[in-house]
Structure formats: structure tokens, C-alpha cells
C-alpha atoms as a PDB file:
ATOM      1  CA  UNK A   1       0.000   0.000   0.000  1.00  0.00           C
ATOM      2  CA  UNK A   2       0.904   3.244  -0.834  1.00  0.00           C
ATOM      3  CA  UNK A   3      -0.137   6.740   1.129  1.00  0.00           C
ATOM      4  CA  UNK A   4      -0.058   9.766  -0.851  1.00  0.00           C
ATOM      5  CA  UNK A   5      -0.446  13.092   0.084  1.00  0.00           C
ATOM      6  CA  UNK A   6      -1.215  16.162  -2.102  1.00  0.00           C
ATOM      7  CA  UNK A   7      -0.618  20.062  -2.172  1.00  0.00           C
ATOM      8  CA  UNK A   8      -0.480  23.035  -4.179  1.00  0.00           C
ATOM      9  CA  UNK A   9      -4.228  23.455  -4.796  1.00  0.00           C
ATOM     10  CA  UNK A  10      -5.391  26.889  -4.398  1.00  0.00           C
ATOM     11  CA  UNK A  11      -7.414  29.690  -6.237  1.00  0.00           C
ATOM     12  CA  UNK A  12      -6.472  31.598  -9.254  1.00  0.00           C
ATOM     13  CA  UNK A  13      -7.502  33.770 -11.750  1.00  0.00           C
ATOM     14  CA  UNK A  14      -8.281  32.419 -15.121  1.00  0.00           C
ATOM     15  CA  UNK A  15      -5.147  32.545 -17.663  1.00  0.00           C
ATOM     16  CA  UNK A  16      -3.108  31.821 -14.317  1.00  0.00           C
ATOM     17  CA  UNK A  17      -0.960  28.586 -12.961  1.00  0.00           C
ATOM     18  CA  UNK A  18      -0.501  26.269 -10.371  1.00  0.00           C
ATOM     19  CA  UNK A  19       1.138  23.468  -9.446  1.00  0.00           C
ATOM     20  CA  UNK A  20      -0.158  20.284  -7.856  1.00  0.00           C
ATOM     21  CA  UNK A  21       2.377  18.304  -5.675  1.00  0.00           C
ATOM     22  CA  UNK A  22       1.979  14.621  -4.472  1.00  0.00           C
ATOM     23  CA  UNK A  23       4.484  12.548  -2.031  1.00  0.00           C
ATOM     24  CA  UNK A  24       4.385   9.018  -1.617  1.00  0.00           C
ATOM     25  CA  UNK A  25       5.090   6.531   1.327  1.00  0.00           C
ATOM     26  CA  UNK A  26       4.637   3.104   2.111  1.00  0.00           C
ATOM     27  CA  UNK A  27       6.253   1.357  -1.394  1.00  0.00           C
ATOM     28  CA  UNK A  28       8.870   1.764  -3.459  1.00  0.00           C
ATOM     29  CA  UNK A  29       7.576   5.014  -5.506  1.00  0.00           C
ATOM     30  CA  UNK A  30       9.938   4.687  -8.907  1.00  0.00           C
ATOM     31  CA  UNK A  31       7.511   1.315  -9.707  1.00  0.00           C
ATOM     32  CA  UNK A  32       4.334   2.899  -9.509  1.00  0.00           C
ATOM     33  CA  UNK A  33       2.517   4.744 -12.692  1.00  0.00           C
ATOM     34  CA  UNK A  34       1.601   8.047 -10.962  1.00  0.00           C
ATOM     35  CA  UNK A  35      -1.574   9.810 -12.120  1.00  0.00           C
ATOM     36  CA  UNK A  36      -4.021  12.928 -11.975  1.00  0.00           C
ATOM     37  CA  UNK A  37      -7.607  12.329 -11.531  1.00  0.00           C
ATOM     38  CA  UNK A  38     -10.778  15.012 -11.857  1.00  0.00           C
ATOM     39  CA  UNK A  39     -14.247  14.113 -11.606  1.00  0.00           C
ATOM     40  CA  UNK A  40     -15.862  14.782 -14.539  1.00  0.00           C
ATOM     41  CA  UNK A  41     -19.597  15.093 -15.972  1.00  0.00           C
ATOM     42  CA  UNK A  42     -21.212  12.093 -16.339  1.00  0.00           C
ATOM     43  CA  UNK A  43     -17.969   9.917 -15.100  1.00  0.00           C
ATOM     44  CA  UNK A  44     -16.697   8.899 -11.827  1.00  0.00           C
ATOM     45  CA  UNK A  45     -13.440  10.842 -12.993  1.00  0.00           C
ATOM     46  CA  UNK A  46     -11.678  11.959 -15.510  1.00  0.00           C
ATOM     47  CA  UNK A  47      -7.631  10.873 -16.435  1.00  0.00           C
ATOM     48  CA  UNK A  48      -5.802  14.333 -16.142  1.00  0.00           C
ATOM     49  CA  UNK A  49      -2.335  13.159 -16.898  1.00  0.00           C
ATOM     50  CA  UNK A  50      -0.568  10.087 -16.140  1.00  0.00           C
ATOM     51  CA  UNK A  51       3.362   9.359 -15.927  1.00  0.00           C
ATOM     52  CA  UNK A  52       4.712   5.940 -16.153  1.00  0.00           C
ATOM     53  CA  UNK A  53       7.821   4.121 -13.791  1.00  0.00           C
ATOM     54  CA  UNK A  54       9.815   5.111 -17.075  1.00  0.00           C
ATOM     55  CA  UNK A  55       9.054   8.474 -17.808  1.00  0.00           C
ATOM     56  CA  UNK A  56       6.243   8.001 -20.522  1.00  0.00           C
ATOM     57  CA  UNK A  57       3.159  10.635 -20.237  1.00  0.00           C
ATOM     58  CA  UNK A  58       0.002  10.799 -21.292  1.00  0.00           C
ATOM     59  CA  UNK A  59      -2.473  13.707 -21.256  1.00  0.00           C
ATOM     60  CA  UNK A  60      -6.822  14.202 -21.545  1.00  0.00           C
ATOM     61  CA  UNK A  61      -7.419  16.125 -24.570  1.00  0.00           C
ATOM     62  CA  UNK A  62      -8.699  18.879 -22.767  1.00  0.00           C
ATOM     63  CA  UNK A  63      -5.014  19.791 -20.796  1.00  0.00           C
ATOM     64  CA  UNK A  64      -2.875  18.484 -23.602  1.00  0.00           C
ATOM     65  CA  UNK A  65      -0.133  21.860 -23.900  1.00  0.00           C
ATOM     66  CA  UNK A  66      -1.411  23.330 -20.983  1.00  0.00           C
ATOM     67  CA  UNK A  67      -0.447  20.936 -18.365  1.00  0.00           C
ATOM     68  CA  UNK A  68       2.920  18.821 -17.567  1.00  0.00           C
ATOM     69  CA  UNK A  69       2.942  15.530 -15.383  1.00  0.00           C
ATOM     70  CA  UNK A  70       6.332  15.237 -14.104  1.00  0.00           C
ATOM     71  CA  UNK A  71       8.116  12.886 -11.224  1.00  0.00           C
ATOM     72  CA  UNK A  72      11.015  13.289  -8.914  1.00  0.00           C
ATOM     73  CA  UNK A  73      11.742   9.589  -7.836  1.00  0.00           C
ATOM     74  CA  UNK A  74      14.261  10.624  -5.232  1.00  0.00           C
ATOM     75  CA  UNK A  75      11.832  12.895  -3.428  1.00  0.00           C
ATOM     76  CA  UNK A  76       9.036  10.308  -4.191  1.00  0.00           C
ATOM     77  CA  UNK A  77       6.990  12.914  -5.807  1.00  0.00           C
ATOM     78  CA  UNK A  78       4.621  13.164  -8.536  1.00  0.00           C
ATOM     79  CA  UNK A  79       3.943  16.809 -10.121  1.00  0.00           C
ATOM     80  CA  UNK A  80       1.294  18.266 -12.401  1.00  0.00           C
ATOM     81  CA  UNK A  81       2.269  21.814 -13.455  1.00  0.00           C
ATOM     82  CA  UNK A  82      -0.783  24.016 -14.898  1.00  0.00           C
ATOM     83  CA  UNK A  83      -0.645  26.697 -17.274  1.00  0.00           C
ATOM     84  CA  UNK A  84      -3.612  29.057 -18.710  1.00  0.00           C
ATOM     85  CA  UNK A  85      -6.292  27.125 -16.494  1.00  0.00           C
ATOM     86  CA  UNK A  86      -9.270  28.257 -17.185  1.00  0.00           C
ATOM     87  CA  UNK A  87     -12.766  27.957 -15.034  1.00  0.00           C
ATOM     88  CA  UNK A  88     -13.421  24.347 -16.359  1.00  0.00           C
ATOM     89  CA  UNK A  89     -10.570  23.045 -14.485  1.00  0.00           C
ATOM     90  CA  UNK A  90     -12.037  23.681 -11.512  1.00  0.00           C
ATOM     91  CA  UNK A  91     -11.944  20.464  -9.477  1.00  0.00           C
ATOM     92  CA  UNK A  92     -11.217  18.613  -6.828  1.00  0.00           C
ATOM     93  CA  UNK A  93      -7.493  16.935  -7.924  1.00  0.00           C
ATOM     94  CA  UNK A  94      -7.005  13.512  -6.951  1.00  0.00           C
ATOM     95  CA  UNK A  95      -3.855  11.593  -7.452  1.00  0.00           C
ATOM     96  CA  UNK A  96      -3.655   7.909  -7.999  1.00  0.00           C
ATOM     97  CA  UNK A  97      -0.601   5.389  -7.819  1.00  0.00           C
ATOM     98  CA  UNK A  98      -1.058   2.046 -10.158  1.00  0.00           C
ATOM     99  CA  UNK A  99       0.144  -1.031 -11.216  1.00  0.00           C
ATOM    100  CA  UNK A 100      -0.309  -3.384 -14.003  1.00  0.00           C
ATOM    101  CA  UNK A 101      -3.446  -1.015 -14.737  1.00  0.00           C
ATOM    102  CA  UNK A 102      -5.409  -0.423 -11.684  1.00  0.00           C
ATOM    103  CA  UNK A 103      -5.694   1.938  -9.519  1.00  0.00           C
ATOM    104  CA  UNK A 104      -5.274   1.411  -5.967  1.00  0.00           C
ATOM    105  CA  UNK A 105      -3.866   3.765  -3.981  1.00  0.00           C
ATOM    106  CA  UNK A 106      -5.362   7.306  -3.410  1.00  0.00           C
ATOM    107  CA  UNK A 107      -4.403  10.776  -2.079  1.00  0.00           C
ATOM    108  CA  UNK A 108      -7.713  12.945  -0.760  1.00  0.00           C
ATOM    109  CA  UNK A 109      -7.188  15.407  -2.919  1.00  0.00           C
ATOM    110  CA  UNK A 110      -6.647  18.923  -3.243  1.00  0.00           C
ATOM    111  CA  UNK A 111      -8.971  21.828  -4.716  1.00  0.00           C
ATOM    112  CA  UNK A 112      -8.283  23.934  -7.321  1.00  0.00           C
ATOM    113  CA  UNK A 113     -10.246  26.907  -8.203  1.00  0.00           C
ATOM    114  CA  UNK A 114     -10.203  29.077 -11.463  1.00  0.00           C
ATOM    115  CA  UNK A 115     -12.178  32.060 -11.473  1.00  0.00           C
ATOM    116  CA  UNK A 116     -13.189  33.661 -14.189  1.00  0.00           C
END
């Protein structure tokens, strides 16, 4: 098992940027695919970003150039940076750490705000 624990949520002005921290404990962090989570309409949540044990990302449409997933394995941390959010990103940030595809582990997330 894996604890996480996020930071870095916060409000900001549309056009503005953030970034979302999460630290790991519990497991060896390098072998876990780290990942960004939103709810979203009609789903339980949305992917934000994802970041594989090594190194591959992958983005939702919607933040594709406007956010970067990013991990420090020495500091067992997972980033997202955000640039130009806009209102829609307003959410609740969750992240996730997975294995072989599912989803296991997760940190209680942290809000983000975007006014407009």
C-alpha cells in the first residue's frame, strides 16, 4: 500500500498557474505509474495526466499543452504543473498510484479553483 499526500491546490484567476504536488510513502515510488484524476460530468473521474515508472506521459485532450505531469523519484513525488487554467478546471485533484493497470492507492485530494 501506498499513502499519498497532495498540495499546491489553491485559487487563481483564469489565464493563471498552479502546481499540484503529491508525495508518496509506504512502497517503493519509482515502480508505480503516478496519475491525476478530476471528476468529470457524467464519469466517476476523468484521467488528467498520467506518468509511467519510465518516464512516458500521457495527457486528456482537454489539458494536452497546458499541463505537464512530471516525477522526482528521489523525493518520491509526482507533479502536475498548470498553465492558462481556465474555469473548467475547476476540481477537486485527486492523485492515484497504479500497477499493471489499476488503480489502488489514493491521495484525498486537493482543490483547485479558477475564477473567471
Amino acid at each position: 500500500q501506498v499513502q499519498l499526500v497532495e498540495s499546491g491546490g489553491g485559487l487563481v484567476q483564469a489565464g493563471g498557474s498552479l502546481r499540484l504536488s503529491c508525495t508518496a510513502s509506504g512502497r517503493t515510488f519509482s515502480r508505480y505509474t503516478m496519475s491525476w484524476f478530476r471528476p468529470a460530468p457524467g464519469k466517476q473521474r476523468e484521467l488528467v495526466a498520467s506518468i509511467s515508472s519510465g518516464g512516458r506521459t500521457n495527457y486528456a485532450d482537454s489539458v494536452k499543452g497546458r499541463f505537464t505531469i512530471s516525477r522526482d523519484n528521489a523525493k518520491d513525488t509526482v507533479y502536475l504543473q498548470m498553465n492558462s487554467l481556465k474555469p473548467a478546471d475547476t476540481a477537486t485533484y485527486y492523485c492515484a498510484a497504479g500497477l499493471l493497470g489499476s488503480y489502488n492507492d489514493w491521495g484525498q485530494g486537493t482543490q483547485v479553483t479558477v475564477s473567471s
